[in-house]
Protein backbone atom coordinates (compact mmCIF):
# COMPACT_ATOMS: atom_id res chain seq x y z
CA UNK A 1 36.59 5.89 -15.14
CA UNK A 2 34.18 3.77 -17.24
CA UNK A 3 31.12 2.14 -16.10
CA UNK A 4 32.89 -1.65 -14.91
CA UNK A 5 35.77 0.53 -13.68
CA UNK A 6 33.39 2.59 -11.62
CA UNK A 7 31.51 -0.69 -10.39
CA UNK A 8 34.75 -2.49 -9.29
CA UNK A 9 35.86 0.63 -7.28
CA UNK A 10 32.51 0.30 -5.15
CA UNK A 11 32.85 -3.13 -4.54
CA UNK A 12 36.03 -2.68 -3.28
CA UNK A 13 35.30 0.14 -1.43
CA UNK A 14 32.41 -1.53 0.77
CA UNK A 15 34.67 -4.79 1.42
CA UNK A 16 38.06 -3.11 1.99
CA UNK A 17 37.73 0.44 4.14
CA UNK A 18 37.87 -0.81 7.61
CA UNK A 19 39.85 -0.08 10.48
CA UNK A 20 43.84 -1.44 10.56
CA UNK A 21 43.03 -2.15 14.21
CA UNK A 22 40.39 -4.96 12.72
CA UNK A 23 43.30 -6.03 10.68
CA UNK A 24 45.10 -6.69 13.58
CA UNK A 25 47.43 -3.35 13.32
CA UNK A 26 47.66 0.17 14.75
CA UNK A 27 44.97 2.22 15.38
CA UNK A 28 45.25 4.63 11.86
CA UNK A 29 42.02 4.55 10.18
CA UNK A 30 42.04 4.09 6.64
CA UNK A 31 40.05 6.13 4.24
CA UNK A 32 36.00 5.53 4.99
CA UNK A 33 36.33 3.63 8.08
CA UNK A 34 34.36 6.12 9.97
CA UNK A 35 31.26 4.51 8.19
CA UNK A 36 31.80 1.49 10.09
CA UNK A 37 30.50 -1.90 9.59
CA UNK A 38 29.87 -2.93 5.57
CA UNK A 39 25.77 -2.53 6.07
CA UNK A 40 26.70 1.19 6.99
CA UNK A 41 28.45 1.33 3.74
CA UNK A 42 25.27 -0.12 1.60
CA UNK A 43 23.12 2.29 3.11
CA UNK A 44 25.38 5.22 2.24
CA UNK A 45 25.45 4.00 -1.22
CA UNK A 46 21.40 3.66 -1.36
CA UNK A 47 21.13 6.76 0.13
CA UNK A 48 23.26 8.65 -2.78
CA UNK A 49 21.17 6.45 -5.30
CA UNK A 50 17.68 7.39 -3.43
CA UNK A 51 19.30 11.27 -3.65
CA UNK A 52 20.12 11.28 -7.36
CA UNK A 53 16.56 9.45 -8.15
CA UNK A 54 15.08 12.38 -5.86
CA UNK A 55 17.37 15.16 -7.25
CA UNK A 56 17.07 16.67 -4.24
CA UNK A 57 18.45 15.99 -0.93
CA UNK A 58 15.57 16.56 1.33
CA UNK A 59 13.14 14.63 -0.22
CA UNK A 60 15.84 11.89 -0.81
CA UNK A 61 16.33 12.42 3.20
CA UNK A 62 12.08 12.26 3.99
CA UNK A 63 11.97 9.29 1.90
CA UNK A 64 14.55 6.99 4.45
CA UNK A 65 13.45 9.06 7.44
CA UNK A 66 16.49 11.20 7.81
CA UNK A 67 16.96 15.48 8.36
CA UNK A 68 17.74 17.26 5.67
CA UNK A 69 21.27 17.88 7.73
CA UNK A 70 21.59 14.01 8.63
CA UNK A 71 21.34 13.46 5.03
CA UNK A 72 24.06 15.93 3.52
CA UNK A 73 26.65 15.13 6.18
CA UNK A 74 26.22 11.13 5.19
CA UNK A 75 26.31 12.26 1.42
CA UNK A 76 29.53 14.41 2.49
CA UNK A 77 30.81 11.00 4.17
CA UNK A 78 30.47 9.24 1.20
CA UNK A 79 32.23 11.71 -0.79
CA UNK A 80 35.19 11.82 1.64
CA UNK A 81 35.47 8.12 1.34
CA UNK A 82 35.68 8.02 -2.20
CA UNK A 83 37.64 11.24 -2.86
CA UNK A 84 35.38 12.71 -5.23
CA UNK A 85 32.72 15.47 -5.39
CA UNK A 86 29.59 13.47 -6.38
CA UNK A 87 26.99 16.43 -6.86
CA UNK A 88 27.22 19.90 -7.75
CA UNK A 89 25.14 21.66 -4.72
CA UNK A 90 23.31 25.16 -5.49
CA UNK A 91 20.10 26.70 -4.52
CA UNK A 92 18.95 26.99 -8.18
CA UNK A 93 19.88 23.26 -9.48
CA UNK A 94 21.05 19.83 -8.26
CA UNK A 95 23.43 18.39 -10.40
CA UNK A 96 25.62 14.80 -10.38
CA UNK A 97 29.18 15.34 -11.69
CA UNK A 98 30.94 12.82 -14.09
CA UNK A 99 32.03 11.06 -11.36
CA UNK A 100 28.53 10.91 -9.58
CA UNK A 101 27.04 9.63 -12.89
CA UNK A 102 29.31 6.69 -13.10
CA UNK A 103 29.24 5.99 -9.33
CA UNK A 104 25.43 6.14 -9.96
CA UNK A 105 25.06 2.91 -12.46
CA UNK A 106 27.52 1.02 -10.33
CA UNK A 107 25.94 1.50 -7.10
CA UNK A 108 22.38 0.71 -8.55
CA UNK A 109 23.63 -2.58 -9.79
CA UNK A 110 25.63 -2.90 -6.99
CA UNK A 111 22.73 -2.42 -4.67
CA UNK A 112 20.39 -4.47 -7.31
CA UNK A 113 22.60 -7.64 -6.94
CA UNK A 114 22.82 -7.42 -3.31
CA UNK A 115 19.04 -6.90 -2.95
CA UNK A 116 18.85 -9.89 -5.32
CA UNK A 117 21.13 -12.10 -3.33
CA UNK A 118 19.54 -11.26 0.44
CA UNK A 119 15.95 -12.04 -1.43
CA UNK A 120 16.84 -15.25 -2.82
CA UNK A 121 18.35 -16.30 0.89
CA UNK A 122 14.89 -15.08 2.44
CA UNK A 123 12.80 -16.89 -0.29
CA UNK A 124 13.95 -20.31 0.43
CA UNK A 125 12.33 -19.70 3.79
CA UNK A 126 9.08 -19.10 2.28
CA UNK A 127 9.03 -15.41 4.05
CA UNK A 128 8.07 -12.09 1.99
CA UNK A 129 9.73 -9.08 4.16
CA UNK A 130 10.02 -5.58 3.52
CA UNK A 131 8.11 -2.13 2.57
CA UNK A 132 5.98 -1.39 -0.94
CA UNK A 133 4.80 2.11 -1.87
CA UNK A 134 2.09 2.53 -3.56
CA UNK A 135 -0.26 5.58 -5.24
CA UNK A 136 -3.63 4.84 -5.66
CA UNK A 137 -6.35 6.61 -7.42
CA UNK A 138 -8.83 8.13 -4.78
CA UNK A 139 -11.83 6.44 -5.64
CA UNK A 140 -10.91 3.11 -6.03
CA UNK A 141 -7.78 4.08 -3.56
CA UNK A 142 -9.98 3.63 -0.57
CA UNK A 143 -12.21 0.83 -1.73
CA UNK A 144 -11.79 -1.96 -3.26
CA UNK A 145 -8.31 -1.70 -3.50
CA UNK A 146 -7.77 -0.62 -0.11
CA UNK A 147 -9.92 -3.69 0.61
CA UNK A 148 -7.26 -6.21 -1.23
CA UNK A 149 -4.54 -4.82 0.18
CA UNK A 150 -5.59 -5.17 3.28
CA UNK A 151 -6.38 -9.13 3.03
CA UNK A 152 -2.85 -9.29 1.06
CA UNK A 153 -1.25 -7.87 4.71
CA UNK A 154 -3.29 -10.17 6.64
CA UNK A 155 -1.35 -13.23 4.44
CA UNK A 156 1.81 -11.55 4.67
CA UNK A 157 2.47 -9.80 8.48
CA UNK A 158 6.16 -9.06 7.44
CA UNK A 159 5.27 -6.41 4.68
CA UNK A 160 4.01 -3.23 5.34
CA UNK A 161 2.23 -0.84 2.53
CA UNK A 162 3.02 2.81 2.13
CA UNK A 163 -0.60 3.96 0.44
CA UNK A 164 -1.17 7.05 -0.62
CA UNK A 165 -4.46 8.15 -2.29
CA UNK A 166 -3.30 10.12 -5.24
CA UNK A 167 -4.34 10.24 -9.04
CA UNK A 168 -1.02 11.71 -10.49
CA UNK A 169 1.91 11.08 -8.41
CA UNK A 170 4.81 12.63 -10.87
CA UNK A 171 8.07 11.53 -10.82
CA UNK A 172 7.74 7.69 -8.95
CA UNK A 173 11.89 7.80 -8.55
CA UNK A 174 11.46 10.66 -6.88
CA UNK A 175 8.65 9.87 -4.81
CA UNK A 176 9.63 6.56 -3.73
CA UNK A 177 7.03 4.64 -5.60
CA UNK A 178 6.92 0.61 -6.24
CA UNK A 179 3.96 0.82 -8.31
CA UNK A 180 1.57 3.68 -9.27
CA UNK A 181 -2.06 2.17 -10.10
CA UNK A 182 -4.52 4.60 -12.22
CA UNK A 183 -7.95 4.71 -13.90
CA UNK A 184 -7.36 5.67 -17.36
CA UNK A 185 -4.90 5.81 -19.50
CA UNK A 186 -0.49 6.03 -18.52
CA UNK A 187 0.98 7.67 -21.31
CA UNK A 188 4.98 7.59 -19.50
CA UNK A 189 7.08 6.03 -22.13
CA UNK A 190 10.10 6.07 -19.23
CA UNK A 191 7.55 3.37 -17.58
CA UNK A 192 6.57 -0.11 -17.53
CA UNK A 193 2.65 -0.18 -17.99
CA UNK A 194 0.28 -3.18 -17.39
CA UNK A 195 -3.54 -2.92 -17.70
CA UNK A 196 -5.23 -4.34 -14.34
CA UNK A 197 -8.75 -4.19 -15.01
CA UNK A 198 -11.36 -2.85 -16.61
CA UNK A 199 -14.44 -1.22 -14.86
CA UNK A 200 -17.74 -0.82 -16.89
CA UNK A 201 -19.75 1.47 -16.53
CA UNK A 202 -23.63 2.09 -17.01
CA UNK A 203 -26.39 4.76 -17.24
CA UNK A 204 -27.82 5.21 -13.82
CA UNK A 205 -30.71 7.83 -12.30
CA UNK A 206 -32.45 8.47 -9.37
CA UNK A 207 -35.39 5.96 -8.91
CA UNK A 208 -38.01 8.62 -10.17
CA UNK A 209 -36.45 9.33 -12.95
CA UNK A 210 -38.40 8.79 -16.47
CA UNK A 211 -37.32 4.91 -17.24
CA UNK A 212 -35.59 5.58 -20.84
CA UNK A 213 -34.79 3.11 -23.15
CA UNK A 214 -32.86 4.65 -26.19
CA UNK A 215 -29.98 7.01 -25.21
CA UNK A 216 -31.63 9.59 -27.57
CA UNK A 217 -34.48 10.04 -25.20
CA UNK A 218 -31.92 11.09 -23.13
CA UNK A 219 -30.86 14.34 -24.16
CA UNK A 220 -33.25 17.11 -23.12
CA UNK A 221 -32.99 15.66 -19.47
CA UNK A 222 -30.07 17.02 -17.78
CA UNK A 223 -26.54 15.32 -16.51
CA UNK A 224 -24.37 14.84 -13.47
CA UNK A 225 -21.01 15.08 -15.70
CA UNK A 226 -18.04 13.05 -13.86
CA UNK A 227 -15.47 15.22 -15.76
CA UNK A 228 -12.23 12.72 -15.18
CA UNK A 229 -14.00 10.13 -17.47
CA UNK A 230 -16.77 11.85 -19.05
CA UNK A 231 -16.48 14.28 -21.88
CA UNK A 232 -19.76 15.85 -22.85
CA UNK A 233 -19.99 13.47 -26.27
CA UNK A 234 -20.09 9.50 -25.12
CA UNK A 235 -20.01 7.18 -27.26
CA UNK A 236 -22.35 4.06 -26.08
CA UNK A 237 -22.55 0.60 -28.23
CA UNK A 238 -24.88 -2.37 -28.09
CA UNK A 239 -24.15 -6.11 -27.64
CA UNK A 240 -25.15 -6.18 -31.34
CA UNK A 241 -22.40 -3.42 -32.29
CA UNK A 242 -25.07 -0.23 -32.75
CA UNK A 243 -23.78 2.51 -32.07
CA UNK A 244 -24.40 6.34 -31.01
CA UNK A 245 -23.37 8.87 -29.33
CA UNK A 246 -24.72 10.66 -26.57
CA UNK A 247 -25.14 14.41 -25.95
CA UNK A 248 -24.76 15.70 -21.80
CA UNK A 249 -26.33 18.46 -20.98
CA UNK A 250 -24.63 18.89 -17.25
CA UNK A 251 -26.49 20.81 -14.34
CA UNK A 252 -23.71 19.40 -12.15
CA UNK A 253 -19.89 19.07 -13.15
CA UNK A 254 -17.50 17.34 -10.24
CA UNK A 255 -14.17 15.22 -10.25
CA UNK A 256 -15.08 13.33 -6.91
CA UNK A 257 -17.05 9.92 -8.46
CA UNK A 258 -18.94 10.08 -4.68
CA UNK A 259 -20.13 13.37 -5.20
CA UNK A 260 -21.18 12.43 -8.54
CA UNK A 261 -22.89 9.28 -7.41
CA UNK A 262 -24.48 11.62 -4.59
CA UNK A 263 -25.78 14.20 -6.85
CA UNK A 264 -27.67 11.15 -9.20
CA UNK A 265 -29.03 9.89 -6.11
CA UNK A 266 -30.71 12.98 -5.05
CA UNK A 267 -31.91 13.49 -8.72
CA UNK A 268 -30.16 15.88 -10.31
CA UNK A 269 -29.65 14.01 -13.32
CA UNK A 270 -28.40 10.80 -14.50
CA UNK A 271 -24.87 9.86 -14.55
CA UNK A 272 -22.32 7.66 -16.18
CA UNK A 273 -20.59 5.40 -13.48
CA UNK A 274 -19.74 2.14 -12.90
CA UNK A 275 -20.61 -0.64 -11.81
CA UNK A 276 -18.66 -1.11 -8.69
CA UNK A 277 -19.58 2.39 -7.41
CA UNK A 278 -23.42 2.15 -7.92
CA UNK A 279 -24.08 -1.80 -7.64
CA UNK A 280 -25.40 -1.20 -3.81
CA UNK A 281 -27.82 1.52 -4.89
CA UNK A 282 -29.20 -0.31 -7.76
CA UNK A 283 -29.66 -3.27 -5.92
CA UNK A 284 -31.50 -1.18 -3.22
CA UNK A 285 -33.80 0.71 -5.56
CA UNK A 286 -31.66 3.93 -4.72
CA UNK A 287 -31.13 4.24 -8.41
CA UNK A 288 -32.10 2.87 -11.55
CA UNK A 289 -30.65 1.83 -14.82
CA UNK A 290 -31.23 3.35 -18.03
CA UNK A 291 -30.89 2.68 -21.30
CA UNK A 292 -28.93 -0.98 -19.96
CA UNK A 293 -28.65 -2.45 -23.80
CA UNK A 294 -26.53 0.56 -24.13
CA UNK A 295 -23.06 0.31 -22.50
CA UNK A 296 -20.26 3.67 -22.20
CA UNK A 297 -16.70 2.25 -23.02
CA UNK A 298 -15.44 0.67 -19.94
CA UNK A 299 -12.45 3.07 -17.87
CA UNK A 300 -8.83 0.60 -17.55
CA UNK A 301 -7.26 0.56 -14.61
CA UNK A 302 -3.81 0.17 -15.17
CA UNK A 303 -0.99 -0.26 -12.73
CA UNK A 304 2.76 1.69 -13.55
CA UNK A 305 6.24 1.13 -12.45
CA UNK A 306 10.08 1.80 -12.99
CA UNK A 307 12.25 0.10 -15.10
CA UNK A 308 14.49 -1.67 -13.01
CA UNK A 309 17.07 -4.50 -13.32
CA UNK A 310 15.44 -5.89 -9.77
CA UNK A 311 12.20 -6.19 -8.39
CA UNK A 312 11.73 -7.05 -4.82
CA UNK A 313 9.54 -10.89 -4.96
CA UNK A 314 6.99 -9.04 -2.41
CA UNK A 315 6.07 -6.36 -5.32
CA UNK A 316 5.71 -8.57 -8.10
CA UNK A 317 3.47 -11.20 -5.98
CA UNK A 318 1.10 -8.31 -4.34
CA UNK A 319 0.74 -7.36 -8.24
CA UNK A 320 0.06 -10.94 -8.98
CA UNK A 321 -2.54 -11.13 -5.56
CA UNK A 322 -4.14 -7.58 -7.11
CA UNK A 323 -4.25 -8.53 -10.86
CA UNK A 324 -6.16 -11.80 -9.34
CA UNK A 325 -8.43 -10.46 -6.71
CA UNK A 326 -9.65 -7.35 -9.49
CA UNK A 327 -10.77 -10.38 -11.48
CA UNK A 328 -12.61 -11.89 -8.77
CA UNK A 329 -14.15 -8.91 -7.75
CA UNK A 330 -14.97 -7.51 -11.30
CA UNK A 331 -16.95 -10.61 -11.53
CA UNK A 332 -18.55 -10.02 -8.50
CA UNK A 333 -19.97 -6.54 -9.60
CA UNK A 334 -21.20 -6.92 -13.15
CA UNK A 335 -24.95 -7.82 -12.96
CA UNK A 336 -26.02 -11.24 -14.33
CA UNK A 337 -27.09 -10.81 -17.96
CA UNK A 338 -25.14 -7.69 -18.54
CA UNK A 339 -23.97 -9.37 -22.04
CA UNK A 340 -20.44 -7.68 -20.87
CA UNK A 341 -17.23 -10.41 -20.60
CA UNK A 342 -14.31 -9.78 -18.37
CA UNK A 343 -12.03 -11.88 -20.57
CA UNK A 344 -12.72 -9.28 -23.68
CA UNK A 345 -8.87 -8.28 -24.44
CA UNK A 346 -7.69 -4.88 -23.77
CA UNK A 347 -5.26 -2.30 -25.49
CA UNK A 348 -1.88 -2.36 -23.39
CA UNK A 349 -0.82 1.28 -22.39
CA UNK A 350 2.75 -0.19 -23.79
């Protein structure tokens, strides 16, 4: 069965296996009608297509809010109806068959042009309606992007957001992801990658702290070393393009940026973190700058997602409302004379 082949048998399937009594005849059920009405039939199909993105039944199952048993007897079902074994069950590997492969590209565009369709109907009443997953990185996870999608669900009650704090979410098929956002770089060739934003970064201390100019004046005094973002060699660069690089000598290591920001504060040594973390303290006195004509290469935000024929409208317009409001609010953070411009162009991940 090629691919069109395989794609005309599902269409047929969901508009043709119904009862003979709705046809007006006897009571004999015709192959599939125990799945009911035609929307039962679409969500057996998106459940198969959620189960071979998963490659595994239960999480396929925890993703739509089924059992693990609820979701092999439908996947059985489905099977039944079409006559055909569509994945090779075993407790060492989970496997589609031939005829699961093929079923597999029909039913996504099957399911793609139907999502399509029931969008375009909904978007001609102005309404946005429906889930988006979303993994976040931790730190920015629960701040300001936690803050913008929260006014995005105050402009649009009928979506909901799925957000989970997490810097390396795997396999996004598998975990159900729209989009995964990240600070630093994506390096997934299977993805789409767009850069969001770029967050500089400065020297910052405890407000005691010996108020150093040059960067090399830095290096007997010791570090707080954010390790995601800071290797032990930085290179910093002026407005004017001089250049250097500077030497940590760490007395505390951590991957949390709050614990880092924590440890400057209660002067253990001066750290490398930006602006939107340490903005409050700095403008309190908490902290100070140092060495501010010096500036650390800025950390990209960038935000990930699966190539796919369709994209639901409410997706690509909270990426539009987050691209935007990142802008806004990266503006908001970078203190007045800092010589640094948000418009500077950045690499693309792709």
């Amino acid at each position: 069965m090629d691919s069109r082949l395989a794609r005309r048998v599902a269409w047929l399937i969901l508009y043709s296996c119904c009862d003979a009594k709705d046809r007006g005849g006897s009571a004999t059920r015709c192959i599939g009608s125990e799945m009911g009405t035609n929307g039962d039939r679409f969500e057996l199909m998106r459940l198969f297509v959620r189960i071979a993105e998963a490659r595994s039944l239960s999480a396929a199952g925890r993703l739509l809010g089924l059992s693990q048993p609820s979701t092999s007897r439908q996947l059985k079902q489905l099977e039944t109806m079409l006559g055909v074994q569509l994945v090779q069950r075993s407790s060492a590997e989970f496997v589609l068959t031939d005829a699961g492969v093929q079923f597999l590209s029909a039913a996504t565009d099957i399911l793609a042009d139907w999502d399509a369709a029931a969008e375009a109907v909904r978007l001609r009443r102005d309404e946005l309606r429906g889930p988006i997953r979303v993994a976040a990185p931790v730190a920015t996870g629960q701040t300001i992007l936690a803050e913008i999608a929260a006014r995005f669900l105050r402009q649009q009650p009928a979506v909901s957001i799925d957000w989970r704090l997490i810097d390396e979410p795997g396999d996004l098929a598998a975990g159900g992801y729209d989009l995964w956002i990240r600070a630093g770089p994506i390096r997934d060739q299977s993805l789409i990658v767009r850069d969001l934003w770029r967050a500089e970064r400065t020297i910052v201390a405890h407000a005691g702290h010996a108020r150093v100019q040059h960067p090399i004046e830095l290096e007997p005094y010791s570090a707080v070393q954010l390790v995601t973002y800071v290797s032990r060699e930085i290179p910093l660069e002026t407005t004017d393009r001089q250049t250097m690089t500077l030497l940590l000598r760490p007395s505390f290591t951590t991957d949390n940026i709050y614990a880092a920001l924590v440890a400057v504060r209660e002067g253990v040594g001066y750290g490398i973190l930006p602006y939107w973390a340490v903005q409050a303290d700095l403008d309190s006195g908490a902290i100070i700058e140092l060495c501010p004509s010096w500036h650390p290469p800025a950390v990209t935000l960038s935000v990930a997602y699966l190539q796919a024929r369709f994209r639901p409208a409410r997706v690509k317009i909270f990426l539009e409302y987050l691209r935007s409001e990142l802008l806004r609010t990266g503006a908001d953070v970078l203190p007045t004379g800092s010589g640094i411009s948000l418009d500077k162009p950045t690499k693309s991940s792709v």
